[in-house]
C-alpha atoms as a PDB file:
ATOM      1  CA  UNK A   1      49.447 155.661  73.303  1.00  0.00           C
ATOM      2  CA  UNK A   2      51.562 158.133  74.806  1.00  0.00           C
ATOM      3  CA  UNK A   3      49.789 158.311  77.521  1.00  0.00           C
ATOM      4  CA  UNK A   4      49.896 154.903  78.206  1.00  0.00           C
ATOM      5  CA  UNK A   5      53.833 154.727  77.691  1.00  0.00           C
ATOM      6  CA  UNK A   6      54.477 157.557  80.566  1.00  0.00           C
ATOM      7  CA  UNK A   7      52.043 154.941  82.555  1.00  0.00           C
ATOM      8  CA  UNK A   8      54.430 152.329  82.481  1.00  0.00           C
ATOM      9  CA  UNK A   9      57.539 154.369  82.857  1.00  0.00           C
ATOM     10  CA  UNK A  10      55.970 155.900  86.015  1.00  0.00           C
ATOM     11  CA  UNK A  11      55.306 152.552  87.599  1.00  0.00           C
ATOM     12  CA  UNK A  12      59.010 151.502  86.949  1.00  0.00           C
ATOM     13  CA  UNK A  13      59.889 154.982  88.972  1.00  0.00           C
ATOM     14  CA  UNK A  14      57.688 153.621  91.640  1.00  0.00           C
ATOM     15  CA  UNK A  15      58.335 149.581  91.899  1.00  0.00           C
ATOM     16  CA  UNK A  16      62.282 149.818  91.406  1.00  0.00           C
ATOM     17  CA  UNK A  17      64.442 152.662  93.858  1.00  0.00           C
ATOM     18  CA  UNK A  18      67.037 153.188  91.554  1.00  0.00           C
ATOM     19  CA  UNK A  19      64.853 155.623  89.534  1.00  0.00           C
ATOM     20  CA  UNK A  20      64.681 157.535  92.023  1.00  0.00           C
ATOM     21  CA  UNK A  21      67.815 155.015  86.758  1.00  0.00           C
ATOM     22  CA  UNK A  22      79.548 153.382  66.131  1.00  0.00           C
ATOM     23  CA  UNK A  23      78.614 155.754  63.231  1.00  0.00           C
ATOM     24  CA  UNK A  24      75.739 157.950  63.070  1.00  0.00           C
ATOM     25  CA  UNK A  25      72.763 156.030  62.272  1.00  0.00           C
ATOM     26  CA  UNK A  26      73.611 153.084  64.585  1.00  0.00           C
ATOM     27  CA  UNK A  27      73.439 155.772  67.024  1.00  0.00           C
ATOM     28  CA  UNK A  28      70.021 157.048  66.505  1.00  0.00           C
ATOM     29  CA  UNK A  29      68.702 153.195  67.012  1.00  0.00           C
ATOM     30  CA  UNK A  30      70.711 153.059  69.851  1.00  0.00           C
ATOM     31  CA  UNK A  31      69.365 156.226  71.190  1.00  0.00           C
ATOM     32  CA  UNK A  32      65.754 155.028  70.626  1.00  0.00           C
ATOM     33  CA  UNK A  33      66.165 151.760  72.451  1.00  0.00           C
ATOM     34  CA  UNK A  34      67.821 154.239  74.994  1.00  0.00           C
ATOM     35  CA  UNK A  35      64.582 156.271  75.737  1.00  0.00           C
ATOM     36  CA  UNK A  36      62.413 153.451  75.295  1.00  0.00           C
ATOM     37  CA  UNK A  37      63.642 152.413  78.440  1.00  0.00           C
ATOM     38  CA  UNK A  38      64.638 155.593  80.059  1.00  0.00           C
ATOM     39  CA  UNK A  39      62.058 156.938  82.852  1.00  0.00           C
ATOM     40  CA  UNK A  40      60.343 160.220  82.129  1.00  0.00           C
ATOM     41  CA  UNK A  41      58.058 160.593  84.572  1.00  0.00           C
ATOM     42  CA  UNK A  42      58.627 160.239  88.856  1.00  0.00           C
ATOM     43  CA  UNK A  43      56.448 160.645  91.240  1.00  0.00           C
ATOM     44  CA  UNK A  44      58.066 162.189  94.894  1.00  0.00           C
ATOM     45  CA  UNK A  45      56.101 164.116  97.701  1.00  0.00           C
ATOM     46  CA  UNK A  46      52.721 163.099  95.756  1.00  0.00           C
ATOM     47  CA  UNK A  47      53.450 165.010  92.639  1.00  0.00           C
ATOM     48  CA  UNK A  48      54.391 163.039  89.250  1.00  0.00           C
ATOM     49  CA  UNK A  49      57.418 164.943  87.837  1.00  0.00           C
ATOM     50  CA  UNK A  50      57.921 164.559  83.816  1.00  0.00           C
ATOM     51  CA  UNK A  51      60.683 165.864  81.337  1.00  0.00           C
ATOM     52  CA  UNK A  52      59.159 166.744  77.822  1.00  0.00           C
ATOM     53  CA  UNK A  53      60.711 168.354  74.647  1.00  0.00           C
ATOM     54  CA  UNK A  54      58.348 170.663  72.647  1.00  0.00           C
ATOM     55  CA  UNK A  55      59.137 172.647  69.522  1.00  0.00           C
ATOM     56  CA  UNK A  56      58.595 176.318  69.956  1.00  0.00           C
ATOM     57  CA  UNK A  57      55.592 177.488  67.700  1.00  0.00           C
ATOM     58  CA  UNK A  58      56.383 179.173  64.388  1.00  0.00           C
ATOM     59  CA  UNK A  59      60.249 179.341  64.467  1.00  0.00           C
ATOM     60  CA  UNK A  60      62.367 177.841  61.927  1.00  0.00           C
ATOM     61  CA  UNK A  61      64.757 175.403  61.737  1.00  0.00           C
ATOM     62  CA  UNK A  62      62.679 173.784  64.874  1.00  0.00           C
ATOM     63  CA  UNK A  63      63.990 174.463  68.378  1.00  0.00           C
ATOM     64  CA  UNK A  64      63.029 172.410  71.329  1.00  0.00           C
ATOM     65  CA  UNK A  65      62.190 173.887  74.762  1.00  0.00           C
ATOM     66  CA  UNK A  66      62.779 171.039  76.925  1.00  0.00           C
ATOM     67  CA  UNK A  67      60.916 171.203  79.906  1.00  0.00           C
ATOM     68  CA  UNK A  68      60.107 169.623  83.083  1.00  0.00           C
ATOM     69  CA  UNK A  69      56.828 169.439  84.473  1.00  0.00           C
ATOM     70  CA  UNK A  70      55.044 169.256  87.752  1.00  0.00           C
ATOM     71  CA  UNK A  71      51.712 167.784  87.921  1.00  0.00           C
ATOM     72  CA  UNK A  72      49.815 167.641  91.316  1.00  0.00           C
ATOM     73  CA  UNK A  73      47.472 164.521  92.248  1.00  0.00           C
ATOM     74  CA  UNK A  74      45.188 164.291  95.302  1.00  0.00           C
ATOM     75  CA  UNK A  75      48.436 164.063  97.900  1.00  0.00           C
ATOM     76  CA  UNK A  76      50.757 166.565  96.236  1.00  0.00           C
ATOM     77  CA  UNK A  77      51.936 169.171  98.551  1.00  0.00           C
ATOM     78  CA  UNK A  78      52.828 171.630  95.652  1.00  0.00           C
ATOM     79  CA  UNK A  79      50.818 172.664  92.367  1.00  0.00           C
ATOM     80  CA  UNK A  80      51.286 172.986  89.041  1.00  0.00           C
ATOM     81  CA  UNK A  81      54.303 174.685  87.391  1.00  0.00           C
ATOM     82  CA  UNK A  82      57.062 173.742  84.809  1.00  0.00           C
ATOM     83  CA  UNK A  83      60.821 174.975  84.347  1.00  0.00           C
ATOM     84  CA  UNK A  84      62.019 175.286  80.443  1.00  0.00           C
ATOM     85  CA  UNK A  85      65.444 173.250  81.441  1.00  0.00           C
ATOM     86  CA  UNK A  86      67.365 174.457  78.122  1.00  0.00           C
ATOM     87  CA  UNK A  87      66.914 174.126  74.257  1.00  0.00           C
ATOM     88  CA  UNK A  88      68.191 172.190  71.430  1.00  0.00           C
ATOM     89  CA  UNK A  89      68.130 173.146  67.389  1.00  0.00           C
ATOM     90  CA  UNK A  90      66.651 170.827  65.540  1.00  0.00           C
ATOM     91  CA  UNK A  91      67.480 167.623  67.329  1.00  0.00           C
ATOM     92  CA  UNK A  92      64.729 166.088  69.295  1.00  0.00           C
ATOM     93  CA  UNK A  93      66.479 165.579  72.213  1.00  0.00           C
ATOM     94  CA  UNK A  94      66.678 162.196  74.214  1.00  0.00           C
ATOM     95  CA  UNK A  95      65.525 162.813  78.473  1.00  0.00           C
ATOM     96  CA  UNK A  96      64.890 161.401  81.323  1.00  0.00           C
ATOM     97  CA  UNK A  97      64.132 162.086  84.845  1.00  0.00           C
ATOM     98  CA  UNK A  98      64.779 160.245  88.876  1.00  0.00           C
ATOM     99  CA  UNK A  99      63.956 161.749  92.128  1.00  0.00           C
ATOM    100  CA  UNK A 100      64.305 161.069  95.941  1.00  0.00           C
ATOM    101  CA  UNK A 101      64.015 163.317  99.150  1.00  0.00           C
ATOM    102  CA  UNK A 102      67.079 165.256  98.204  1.00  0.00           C
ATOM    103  CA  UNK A 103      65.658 166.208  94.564  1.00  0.00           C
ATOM    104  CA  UNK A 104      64.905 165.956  91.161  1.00  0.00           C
ATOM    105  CA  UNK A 105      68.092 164.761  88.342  1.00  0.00           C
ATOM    106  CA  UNK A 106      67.168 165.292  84.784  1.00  0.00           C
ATOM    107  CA  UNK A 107      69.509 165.203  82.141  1.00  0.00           C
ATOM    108  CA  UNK A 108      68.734 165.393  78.343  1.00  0.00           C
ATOM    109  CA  UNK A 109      70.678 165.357  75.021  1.00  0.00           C
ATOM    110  CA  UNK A 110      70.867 168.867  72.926  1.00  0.00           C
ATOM    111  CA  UNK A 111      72.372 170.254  69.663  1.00  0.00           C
ATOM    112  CA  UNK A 112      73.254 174.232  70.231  1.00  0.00           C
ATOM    113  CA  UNK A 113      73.811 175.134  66.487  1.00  0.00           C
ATOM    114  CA  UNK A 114      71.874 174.409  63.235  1.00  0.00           C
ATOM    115  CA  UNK A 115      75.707 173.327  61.999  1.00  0.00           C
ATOM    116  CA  UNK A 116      75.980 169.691  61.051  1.00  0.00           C
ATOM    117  CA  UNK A 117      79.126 169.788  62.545  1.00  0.00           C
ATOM    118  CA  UNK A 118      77.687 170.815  65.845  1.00  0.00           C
ATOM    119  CA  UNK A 119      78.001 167.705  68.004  1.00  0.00           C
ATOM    120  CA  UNK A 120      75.325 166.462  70.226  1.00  0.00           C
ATOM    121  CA  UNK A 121      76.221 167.349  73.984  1.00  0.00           C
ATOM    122  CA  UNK A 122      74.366 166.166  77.656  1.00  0.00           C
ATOM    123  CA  UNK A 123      73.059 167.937  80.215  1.00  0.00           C
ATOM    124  CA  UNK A 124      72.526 167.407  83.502  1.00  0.00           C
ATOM    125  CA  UNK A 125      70.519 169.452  85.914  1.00  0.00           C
ATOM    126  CA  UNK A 126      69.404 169.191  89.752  1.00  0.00           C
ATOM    127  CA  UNK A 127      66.021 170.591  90.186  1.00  0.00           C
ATOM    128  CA  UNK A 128      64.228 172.062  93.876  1.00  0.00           C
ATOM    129  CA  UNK A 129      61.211 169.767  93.850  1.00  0.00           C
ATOM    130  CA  UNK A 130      59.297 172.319  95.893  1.00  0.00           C
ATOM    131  CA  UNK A 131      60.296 175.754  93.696  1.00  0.00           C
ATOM    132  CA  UNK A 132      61.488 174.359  90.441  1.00  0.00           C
ATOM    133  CA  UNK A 133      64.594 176.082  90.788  1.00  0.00           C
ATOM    134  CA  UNK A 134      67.544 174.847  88.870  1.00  0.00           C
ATOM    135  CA  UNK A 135      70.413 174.542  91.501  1.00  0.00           C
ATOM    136  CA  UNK A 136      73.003 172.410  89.593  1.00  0.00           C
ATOM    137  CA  UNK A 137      73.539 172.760  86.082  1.00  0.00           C
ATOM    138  CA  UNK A 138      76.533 170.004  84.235  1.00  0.00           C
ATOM    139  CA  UNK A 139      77.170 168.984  80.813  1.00  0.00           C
ATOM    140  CA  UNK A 140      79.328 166.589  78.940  1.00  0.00           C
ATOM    141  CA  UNK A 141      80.306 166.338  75.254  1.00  0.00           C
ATOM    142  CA  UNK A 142      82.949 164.488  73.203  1.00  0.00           C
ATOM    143  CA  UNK A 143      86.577 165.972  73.084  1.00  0.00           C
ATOM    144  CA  UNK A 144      87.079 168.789  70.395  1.00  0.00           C
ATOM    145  CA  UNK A 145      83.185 168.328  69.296  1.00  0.00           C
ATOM    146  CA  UNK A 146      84.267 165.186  67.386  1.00  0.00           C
ATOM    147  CA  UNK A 147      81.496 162.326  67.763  1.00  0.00           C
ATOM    148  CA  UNK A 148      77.955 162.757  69.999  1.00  0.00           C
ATOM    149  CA  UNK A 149      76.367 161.808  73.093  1.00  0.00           C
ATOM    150  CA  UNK A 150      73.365 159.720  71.585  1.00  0.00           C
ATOM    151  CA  UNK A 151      71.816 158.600  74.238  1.00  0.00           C
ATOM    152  CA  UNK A 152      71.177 159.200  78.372  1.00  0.00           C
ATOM    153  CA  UNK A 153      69.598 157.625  80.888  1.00  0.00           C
ATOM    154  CA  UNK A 154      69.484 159.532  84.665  1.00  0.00           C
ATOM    155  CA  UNK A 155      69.277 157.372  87.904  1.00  0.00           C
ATOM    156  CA  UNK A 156      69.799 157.355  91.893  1.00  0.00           C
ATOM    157  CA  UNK A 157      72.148 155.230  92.987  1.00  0.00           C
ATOM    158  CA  UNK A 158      70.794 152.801  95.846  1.00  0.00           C
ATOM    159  CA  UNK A 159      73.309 155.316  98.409  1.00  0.00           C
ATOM    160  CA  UNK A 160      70.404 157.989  97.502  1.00  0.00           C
ATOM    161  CA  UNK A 161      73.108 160.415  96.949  1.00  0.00           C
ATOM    162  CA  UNK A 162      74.884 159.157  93.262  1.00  0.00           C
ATOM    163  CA  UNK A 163      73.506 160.012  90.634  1.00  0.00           C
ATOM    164  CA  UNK A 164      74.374 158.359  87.146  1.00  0.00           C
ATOM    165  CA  UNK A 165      73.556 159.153  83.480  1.00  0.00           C
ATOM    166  CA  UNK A 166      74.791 156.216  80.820  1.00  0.00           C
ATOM    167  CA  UNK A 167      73.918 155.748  77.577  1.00  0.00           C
ATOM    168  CA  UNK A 168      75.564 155.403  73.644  1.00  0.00           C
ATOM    169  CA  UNK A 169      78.135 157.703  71.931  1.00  0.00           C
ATOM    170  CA  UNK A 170      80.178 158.505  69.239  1.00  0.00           C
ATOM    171  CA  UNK A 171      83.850 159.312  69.998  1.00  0.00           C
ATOM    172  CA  UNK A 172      85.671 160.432  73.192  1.00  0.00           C
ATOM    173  CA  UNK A 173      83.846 161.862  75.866  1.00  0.00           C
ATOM    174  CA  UNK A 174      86.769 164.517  78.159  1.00  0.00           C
ATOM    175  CA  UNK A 175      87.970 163.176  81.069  1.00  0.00           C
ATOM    176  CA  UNK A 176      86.395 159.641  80.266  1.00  0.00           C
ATOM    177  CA  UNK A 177      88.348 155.923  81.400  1.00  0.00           C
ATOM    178  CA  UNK A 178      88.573 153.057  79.150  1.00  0.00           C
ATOM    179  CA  UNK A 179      86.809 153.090  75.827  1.00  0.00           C
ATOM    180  CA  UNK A 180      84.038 151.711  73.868  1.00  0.00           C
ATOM    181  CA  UNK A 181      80.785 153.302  72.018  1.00  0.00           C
ATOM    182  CA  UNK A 182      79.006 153.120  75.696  1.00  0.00           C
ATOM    183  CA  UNK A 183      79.589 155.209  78.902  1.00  0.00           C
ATOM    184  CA  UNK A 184      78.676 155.768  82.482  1.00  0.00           C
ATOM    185  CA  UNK A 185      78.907 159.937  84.061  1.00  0.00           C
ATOM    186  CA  UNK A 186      78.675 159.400  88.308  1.00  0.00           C
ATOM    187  CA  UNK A 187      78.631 161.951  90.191  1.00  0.00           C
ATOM    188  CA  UNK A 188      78.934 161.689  93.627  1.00  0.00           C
ATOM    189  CA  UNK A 189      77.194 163.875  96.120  1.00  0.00           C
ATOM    190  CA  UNK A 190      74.991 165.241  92.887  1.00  0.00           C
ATOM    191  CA  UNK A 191      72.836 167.260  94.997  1.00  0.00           C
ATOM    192  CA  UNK A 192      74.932 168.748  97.917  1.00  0.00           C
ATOM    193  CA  UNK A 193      77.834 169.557  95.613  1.00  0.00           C
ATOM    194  CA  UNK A 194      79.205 170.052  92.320  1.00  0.00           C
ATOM    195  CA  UNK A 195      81.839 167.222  92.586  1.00  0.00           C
ATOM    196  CA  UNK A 196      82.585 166.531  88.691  1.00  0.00           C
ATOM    197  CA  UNK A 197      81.613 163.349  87.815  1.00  0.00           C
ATOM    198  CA  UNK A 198      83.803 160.112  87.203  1.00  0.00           C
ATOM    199  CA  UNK A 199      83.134 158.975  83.442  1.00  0.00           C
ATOM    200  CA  UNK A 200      84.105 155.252  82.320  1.00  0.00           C
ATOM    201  CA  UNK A 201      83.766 154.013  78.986  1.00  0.00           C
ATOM    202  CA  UNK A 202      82.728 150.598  77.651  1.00  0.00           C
ATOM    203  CA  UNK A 203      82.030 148.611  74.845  1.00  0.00           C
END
């Protein structure tokens, strides 16, 4: 079945450019709708690209290495190879994945401490199709650690060269406009600079 899911998200990446895009336990359904429909698999340059999370092997409490994966098919210029893109302590963490010519945007959500107090932050990271580097690193949380991002969900904007991560959260995200449980992180020029992004908020 899973198999089948990363089918269908990879045939969204391919029929539609843009891809390349309340309290606690409302959150978490929120989040799963999120992911439902977030991509995690692209395919660019012949090569399907996909963003898993995997819990290490015999460490407790569970960390996940999330990880994003090259897989070569018949046209692929590259090989095989995978970059661990960061970790996450005990939360499973919500990702997804877009490409074009100018590279690969993932972005993920992650909890850094075993602390129930420790919020749930975003990252977002621009990836060298070719080497796997990580060029760009970002992340956003809620102001003072007071509420979570839930939920992402990484896309190419139809300029090729904005990329956006939206999604659910709890609280205030820094540097955010307007307001509402909901929010949208641009940022313009994502892989030829390190512009911040603009962040609006919305019900």
């Amino acid at each position: 079945m899973r198999f089948f899911k990363k089918t269908v998200y990879l045939c969204a990446a391919v029929l539609f450019p843009a891809c390349g895009g309340e309290e606690w336990m409302t959150g978490q359904d929120d989040a799963l709708a999120q992911q439902e429909s977030a991509v995690s698999s692209v395919s660019l340059d012949g090569c399907i690209y996909s963003i898993s999370a995997y819990p290490q092997p015999n460490v407790t409490p569970t960390v996940y290495d999330v990880k994003l994966f090259r897989q070569p098919i018949p046209t692929c210029v590259y090989g095989y190879g995978s970059v661990t893109l960061g970790t996450s302590v005990v939360y499973e963490p919500t990702r997804s994945v877009a490409g074009n010519a100018l590279g690969i945007a993932a972005s993920y959500t992650k909890k850094s401490s075993l602390s129930g107090s420790a919020p749930i932050t975003l990252s977002v990271h621009h990836v060298d199709p070719a080497t796997l580097t990580v060029i760009r690193s970002s992340g956003l949380g809620v102001f003072m650690g007071m509420g979570n991002i839930v939920s992402e969900n990484v896309a190419i904007a139809a300029d090729g060269t904005t990329v956006t991560v939206s999604g659910s959260k709890t609280g205030v995200i820094s540097g955010e406009s307007g307001s509402g449980s909901h929010y949208t992180a641009s940022y313009p020029d994502f892989f030829t600079s390190t512009t911040p992004p603009t962040i609006m908020a919305f019900p």
